[in-house]
PDB file of N, CA and C in Angstrom:
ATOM      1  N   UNK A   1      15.828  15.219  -9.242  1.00  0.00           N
ATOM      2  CA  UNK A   1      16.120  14.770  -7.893  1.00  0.00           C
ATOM      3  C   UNK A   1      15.032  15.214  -6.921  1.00  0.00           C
ATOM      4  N   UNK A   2      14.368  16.548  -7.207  1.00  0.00           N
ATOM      5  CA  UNK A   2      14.028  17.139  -6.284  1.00  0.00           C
ATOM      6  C   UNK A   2      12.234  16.456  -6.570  1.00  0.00           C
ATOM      7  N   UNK A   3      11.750  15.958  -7.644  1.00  0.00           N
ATOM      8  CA  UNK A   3      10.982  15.116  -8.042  1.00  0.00           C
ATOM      9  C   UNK A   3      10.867  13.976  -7.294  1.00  0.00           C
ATOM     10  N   UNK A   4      11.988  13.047  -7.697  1.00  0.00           N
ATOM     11  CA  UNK A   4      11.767  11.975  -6.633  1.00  0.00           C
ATOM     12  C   UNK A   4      11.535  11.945  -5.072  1.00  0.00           C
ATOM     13  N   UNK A   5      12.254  13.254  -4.673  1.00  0.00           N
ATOM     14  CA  UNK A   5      12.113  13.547  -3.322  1.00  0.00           C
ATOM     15  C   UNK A   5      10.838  13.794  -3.135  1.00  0.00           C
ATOM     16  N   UNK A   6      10.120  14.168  -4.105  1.00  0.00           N
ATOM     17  CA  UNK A   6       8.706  14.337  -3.535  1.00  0.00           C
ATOM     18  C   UNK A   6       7.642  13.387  -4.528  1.00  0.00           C
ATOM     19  N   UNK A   7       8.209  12.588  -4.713  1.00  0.00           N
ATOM     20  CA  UNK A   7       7.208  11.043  -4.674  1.00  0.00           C
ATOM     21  C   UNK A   7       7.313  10.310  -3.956  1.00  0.00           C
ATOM     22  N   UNK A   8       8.650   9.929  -3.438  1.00  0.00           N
ATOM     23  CA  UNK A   8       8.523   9.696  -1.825  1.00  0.00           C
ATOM     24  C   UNK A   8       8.150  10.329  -1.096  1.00  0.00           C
ATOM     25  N   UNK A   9       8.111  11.268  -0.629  1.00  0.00           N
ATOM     26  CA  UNK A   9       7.214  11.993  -0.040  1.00  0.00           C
ATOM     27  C   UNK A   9       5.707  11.649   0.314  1.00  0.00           C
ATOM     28  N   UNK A  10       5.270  11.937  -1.471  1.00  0.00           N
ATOM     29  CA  UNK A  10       3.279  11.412  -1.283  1.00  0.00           C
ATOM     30  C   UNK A  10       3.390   9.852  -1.377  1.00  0.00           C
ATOM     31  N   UNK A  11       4.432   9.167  -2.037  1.00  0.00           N
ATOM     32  CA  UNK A  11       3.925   7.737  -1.713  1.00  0.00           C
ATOM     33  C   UNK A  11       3.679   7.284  -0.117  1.00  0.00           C
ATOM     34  N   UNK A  12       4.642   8.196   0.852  1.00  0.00           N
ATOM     35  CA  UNK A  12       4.932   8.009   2.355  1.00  0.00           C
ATOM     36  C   UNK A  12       3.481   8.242   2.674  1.00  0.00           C
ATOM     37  N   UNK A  13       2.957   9.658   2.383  1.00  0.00           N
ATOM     38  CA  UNK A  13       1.325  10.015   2.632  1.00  0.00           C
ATOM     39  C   UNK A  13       0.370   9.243   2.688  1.00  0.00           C
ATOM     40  N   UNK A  14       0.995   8.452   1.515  1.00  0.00           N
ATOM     41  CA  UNK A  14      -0.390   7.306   0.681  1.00  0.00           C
ATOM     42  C   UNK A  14      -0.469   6.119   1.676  1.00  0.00           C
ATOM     43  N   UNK A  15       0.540   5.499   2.116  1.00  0.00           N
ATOM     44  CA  UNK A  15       0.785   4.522   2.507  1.00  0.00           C
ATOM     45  C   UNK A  15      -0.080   4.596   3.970  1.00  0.00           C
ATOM     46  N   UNK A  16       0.701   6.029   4.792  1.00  0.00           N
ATOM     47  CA  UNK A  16       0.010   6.236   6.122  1.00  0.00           C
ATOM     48  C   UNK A  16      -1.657   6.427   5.797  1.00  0.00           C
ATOM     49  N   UNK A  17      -2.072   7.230   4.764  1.00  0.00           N
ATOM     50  CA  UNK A  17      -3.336   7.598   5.066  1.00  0.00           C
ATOM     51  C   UNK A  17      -3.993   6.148   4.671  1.00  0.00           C
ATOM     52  N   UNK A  18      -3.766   5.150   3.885  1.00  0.00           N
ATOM     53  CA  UNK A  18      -4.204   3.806   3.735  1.00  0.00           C
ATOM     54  C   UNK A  18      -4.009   3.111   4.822  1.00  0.00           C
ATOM     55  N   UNK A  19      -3.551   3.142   5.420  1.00  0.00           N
ATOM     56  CA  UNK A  19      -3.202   2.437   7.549  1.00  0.00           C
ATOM     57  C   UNK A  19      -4.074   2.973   8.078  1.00  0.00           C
ATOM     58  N   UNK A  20      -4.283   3.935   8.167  1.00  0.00           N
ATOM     59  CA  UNK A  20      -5.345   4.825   8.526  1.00  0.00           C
ATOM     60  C   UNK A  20      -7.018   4.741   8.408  1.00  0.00           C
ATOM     61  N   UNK A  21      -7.154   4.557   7.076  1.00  0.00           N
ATOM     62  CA  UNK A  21      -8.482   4.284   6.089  1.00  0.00           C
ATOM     63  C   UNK A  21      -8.769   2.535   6.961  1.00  0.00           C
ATOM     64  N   UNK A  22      -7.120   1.925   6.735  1.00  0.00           N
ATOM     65  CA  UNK A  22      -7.658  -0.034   7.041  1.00  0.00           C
ATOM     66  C   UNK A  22      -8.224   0.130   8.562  1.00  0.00           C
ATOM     67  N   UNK A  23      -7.553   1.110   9.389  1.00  0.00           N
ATOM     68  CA  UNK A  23      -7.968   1.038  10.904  1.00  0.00           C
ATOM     69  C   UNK A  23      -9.256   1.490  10.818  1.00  0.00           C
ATOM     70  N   UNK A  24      -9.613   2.607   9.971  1.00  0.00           N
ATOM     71  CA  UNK A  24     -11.641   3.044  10.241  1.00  0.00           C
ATOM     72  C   UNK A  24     -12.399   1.766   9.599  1.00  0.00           C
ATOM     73  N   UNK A  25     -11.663   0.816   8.518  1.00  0.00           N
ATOM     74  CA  UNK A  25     -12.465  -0.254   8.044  1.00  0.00           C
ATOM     75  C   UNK A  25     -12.627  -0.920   9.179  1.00  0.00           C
ATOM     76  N   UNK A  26     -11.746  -1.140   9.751  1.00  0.00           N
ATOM     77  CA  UNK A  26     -11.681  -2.064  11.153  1.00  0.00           C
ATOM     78  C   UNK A  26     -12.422  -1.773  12.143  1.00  0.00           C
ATOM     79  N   UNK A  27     -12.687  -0.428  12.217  1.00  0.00           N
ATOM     80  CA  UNK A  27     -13.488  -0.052  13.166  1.00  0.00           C
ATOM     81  C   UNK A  27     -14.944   0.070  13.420  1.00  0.00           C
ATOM     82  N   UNK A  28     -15.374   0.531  11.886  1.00  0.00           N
ATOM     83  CA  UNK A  28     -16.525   1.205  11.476  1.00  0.00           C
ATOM     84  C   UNK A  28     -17.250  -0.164  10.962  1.00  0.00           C
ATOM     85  N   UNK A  29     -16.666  -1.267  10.706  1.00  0.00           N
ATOM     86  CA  UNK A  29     -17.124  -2.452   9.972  1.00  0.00           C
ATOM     87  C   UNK A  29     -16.590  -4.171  10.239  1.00  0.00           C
ATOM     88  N   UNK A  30     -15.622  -4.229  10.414  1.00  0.00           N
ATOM     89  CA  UNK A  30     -15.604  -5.360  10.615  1.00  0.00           C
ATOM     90  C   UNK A  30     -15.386  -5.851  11.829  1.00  0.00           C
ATOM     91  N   UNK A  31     -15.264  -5.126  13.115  1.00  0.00           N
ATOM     92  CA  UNK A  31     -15.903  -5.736  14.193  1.00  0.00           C
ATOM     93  C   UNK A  31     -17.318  -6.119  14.215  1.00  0.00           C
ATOM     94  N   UNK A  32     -18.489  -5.158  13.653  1.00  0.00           N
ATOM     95  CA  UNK A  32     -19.332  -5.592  13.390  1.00  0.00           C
ATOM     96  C   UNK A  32     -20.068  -6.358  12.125  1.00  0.00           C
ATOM     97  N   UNK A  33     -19.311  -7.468  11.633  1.00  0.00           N
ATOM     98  CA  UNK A  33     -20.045  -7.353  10.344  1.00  0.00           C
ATOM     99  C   UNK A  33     -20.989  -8.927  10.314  1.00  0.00           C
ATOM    100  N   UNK A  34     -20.875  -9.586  11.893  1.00  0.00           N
ATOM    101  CA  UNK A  34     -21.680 -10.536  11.862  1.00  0.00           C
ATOM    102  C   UNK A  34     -23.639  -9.934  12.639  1.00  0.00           C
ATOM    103  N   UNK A  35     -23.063  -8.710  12.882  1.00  0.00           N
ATOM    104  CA  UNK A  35     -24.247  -7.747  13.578  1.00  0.00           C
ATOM    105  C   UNK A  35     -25.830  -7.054  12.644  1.00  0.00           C
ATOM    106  N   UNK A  36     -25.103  -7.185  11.497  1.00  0.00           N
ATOM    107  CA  UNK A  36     -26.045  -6.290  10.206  1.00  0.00           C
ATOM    108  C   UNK A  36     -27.521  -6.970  10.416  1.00  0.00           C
ATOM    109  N   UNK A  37     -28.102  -5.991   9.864  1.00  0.00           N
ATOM    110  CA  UNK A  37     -29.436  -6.780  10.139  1.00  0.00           C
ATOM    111  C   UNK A  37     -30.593  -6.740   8.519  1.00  0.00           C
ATOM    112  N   UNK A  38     -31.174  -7.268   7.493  1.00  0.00           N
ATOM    113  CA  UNK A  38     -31.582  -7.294   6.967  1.00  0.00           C
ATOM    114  C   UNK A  38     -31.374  -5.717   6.319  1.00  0.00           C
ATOM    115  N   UNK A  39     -31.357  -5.155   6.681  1.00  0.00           N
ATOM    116  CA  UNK A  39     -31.436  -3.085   6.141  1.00  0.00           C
ATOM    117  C   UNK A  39     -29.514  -3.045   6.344  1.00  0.00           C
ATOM    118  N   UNK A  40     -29.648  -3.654   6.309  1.00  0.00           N
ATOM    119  CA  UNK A  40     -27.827  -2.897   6.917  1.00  0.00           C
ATOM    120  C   UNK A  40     -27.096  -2.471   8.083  1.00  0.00           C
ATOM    121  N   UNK A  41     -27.828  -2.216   8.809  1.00  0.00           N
ATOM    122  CA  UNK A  41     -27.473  -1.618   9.924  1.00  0.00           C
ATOM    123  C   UNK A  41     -27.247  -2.443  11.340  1.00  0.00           C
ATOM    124  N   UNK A  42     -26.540  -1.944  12.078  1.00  0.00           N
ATOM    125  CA  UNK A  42     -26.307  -2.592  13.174  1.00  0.00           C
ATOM    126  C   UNK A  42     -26.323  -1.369  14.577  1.00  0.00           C
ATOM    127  N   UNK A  43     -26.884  -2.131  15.754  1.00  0.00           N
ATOM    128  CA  UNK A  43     -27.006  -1.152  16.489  1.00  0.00           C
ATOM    129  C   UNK A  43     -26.125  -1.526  17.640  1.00  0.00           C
ATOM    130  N   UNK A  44     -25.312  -0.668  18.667  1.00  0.00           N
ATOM    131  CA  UNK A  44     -24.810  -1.180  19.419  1.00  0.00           C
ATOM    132  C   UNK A  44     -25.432  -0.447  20.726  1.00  0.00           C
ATOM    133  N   UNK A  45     -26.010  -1.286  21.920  1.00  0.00           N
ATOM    134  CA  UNK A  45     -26.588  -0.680  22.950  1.00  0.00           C
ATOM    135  C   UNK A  45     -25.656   0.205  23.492  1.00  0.00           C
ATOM    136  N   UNK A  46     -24.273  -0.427  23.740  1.00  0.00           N
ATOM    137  CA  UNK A  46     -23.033   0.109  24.958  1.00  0.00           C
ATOM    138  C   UNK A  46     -22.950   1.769  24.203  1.00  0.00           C
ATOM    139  N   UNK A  47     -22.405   2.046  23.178  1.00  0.00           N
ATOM    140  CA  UNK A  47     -21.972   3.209  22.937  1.00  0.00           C
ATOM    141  C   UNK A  47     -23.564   4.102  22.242  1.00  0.00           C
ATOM    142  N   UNK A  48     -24.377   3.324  21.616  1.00  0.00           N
ATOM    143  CA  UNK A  48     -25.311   3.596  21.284  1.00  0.00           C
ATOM    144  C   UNK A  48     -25.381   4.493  20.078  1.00  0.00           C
ATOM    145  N   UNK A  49     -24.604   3.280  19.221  1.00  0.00           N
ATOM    146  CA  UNK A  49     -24.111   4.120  17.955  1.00  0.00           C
ATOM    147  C   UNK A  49     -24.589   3.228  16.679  1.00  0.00           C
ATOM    148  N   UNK A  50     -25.133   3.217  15.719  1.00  0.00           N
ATOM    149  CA  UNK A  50     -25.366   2.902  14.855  1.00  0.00           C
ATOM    150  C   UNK A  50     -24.200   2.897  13.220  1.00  0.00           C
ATOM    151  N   UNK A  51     -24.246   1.674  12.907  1.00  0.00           N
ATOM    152  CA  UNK A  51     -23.101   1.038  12.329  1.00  0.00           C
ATOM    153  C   UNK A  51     -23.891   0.411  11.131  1.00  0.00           C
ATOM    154  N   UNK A  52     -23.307   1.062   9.286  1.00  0.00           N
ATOM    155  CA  UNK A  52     -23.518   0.685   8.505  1.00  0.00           C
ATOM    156  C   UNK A  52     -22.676  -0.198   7.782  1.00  0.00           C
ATOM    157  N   UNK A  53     -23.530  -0.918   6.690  1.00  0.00           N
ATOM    158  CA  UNK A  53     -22.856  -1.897   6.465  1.00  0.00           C
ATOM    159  C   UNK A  53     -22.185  -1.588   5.050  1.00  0.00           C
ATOM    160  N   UNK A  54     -22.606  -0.294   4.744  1.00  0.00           N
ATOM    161  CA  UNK A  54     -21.691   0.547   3.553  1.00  0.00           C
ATOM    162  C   UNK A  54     -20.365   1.161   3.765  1.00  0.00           C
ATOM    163  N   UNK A  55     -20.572   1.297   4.955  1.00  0.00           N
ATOM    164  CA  UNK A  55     -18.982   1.720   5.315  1.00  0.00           C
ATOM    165  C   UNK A  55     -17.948   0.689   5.310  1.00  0.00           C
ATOM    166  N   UNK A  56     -18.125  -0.372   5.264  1.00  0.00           N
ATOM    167  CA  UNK A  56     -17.271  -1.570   4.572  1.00  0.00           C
ATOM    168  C   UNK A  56     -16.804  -0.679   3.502  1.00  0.00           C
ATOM    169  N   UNK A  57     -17.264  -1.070   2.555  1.00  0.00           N
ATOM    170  CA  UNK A  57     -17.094  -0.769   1.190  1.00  0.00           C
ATOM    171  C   UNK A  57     -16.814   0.853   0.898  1.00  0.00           C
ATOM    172  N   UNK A  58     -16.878   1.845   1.434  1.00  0.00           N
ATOM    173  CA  UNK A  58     -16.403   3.232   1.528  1.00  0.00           C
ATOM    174  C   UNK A  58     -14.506   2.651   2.031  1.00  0.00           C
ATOM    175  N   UNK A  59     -14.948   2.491   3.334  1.00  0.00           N
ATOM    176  CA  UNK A  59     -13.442   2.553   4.107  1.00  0.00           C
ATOM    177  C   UNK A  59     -12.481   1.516   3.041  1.00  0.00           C
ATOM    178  N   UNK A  60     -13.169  -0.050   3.464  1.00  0.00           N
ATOM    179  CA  UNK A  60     -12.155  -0.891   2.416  1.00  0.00           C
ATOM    180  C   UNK A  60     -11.425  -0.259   1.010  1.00  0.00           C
ATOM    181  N   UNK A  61     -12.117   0.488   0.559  1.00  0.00           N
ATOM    182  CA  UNK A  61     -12.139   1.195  -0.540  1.00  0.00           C
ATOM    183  C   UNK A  61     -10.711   2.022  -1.090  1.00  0.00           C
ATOM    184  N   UNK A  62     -11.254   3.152  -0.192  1.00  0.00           N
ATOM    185  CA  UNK A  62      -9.898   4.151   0.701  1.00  0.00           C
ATOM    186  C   UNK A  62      -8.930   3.476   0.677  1.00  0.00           C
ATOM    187  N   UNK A  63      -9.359   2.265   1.556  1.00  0.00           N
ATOM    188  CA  UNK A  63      -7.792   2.299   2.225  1.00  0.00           C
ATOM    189  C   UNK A  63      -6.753   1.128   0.970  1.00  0.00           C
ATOM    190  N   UNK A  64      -7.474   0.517   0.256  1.00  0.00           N
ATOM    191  CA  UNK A  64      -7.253  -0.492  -0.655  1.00  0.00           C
ATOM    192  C   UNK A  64      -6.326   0.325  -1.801  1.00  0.00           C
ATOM    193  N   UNK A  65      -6.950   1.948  -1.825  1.00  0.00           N
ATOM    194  CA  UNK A  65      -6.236   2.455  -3.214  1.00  0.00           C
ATOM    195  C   UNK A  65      -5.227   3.415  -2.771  1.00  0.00           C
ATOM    196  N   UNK A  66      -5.941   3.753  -1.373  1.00  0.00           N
ATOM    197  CA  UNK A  66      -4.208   4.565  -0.862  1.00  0.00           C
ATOM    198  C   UNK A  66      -3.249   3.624  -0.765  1.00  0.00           C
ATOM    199  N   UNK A  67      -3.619   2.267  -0.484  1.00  0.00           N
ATOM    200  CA  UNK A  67      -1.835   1.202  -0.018  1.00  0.00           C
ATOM    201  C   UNK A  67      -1.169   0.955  -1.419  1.00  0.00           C
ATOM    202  N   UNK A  68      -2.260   0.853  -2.515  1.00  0.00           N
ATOM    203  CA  UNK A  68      -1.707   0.333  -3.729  1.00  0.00           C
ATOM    204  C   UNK A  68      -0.751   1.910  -4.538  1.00  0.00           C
ATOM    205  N   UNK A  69      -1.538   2.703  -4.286  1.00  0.00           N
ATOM    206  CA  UNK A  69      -1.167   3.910  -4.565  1.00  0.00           C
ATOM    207  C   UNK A  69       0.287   4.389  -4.376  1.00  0.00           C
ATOM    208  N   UNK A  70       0.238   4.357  -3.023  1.00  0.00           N
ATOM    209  CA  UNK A  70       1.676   4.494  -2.405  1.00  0.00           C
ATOM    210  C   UNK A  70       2.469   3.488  -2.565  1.00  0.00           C
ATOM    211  N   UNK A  71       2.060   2.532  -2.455  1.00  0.00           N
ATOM    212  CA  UNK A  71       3.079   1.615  -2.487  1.00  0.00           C
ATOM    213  C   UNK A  71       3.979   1.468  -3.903  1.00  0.00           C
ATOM    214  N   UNK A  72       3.127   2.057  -4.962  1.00  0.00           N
ATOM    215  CA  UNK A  72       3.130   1.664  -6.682  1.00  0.00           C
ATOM    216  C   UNK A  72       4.269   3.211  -6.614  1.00  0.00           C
ATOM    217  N   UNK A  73       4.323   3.948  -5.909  1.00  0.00           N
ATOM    218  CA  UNK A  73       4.929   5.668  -5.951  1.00  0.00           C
ATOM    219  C   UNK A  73       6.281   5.140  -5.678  1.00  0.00           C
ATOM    220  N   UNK A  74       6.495   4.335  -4.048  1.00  0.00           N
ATOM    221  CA  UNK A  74       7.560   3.975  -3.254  1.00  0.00           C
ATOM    222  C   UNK A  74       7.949   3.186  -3.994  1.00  0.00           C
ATOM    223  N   UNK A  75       7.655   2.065  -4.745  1.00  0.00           N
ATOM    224  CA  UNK A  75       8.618   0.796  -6.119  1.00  0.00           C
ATOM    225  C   UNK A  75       9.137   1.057  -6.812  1.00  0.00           C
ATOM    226  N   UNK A  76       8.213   2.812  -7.333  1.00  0.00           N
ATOM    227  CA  UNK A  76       8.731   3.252  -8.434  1.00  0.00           C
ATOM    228  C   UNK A  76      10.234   4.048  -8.357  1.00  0.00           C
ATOM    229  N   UNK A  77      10.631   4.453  -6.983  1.00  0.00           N
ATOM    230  CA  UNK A  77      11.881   4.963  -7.015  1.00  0.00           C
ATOM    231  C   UNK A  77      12.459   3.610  -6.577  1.00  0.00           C
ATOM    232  N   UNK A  78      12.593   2.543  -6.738  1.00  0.00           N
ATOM    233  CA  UNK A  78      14.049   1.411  -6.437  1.00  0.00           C
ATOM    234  C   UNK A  78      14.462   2.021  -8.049  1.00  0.00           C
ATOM    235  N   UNK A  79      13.218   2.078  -8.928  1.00  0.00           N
ATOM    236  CA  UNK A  79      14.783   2.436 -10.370  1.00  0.00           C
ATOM    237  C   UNK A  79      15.242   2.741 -10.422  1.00  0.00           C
ATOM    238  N   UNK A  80      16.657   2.604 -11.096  1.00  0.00           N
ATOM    239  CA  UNK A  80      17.441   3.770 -11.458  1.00  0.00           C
ATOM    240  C   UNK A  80      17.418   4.722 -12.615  1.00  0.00           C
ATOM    241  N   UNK A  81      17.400   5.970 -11.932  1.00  0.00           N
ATOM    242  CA  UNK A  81      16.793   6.673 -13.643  1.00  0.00           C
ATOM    243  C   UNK A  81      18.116   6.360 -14.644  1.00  0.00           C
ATOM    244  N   UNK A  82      17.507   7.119 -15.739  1.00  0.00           N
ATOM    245  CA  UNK A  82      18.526   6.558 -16.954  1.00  0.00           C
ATOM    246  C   UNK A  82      19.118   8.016 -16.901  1.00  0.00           C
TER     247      UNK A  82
END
């Protein structure tokens, strides 16, 4: 019992820190991803911050295996144990 209580638990973790991971993809990359420039990079004058085009693929990453992760933890308790 006290098992399942704590796979819900980290599946709950997984799920938030993958919401989390999709919002830095969102942030770090796909506002800019019509911006890249031959090298990768993108520059933005206003904040004056420089924006790679690997962090797609870092963040997407993250956040792709924490949702599946958790989510695969949280399905796994609808069973009923035997």
């Amino acid at each position: 019992m006290i098992l399942r209580w704590l796979r819900g638990i980290f599946g709950a973790a997984l799920i938030v820190s993958g919401v989390l991971f999709a919002l830095a993809f969102e942030a770090r990359y796909w506002r800019w991803r019509d911006c890249f420039n031959e090298l990768g990079r993108c520059y933005d004058p206003v904040s004056q911050d420089v924006y790679l085009e690997q962090a797609g693929l870092v963040w997407g990453s993250l956040a792709a295996l924490s949702l599946l992760a958790g989510l695969g933890l949280v399905a796994g308790l609808r069973r009923k144990p035997n």
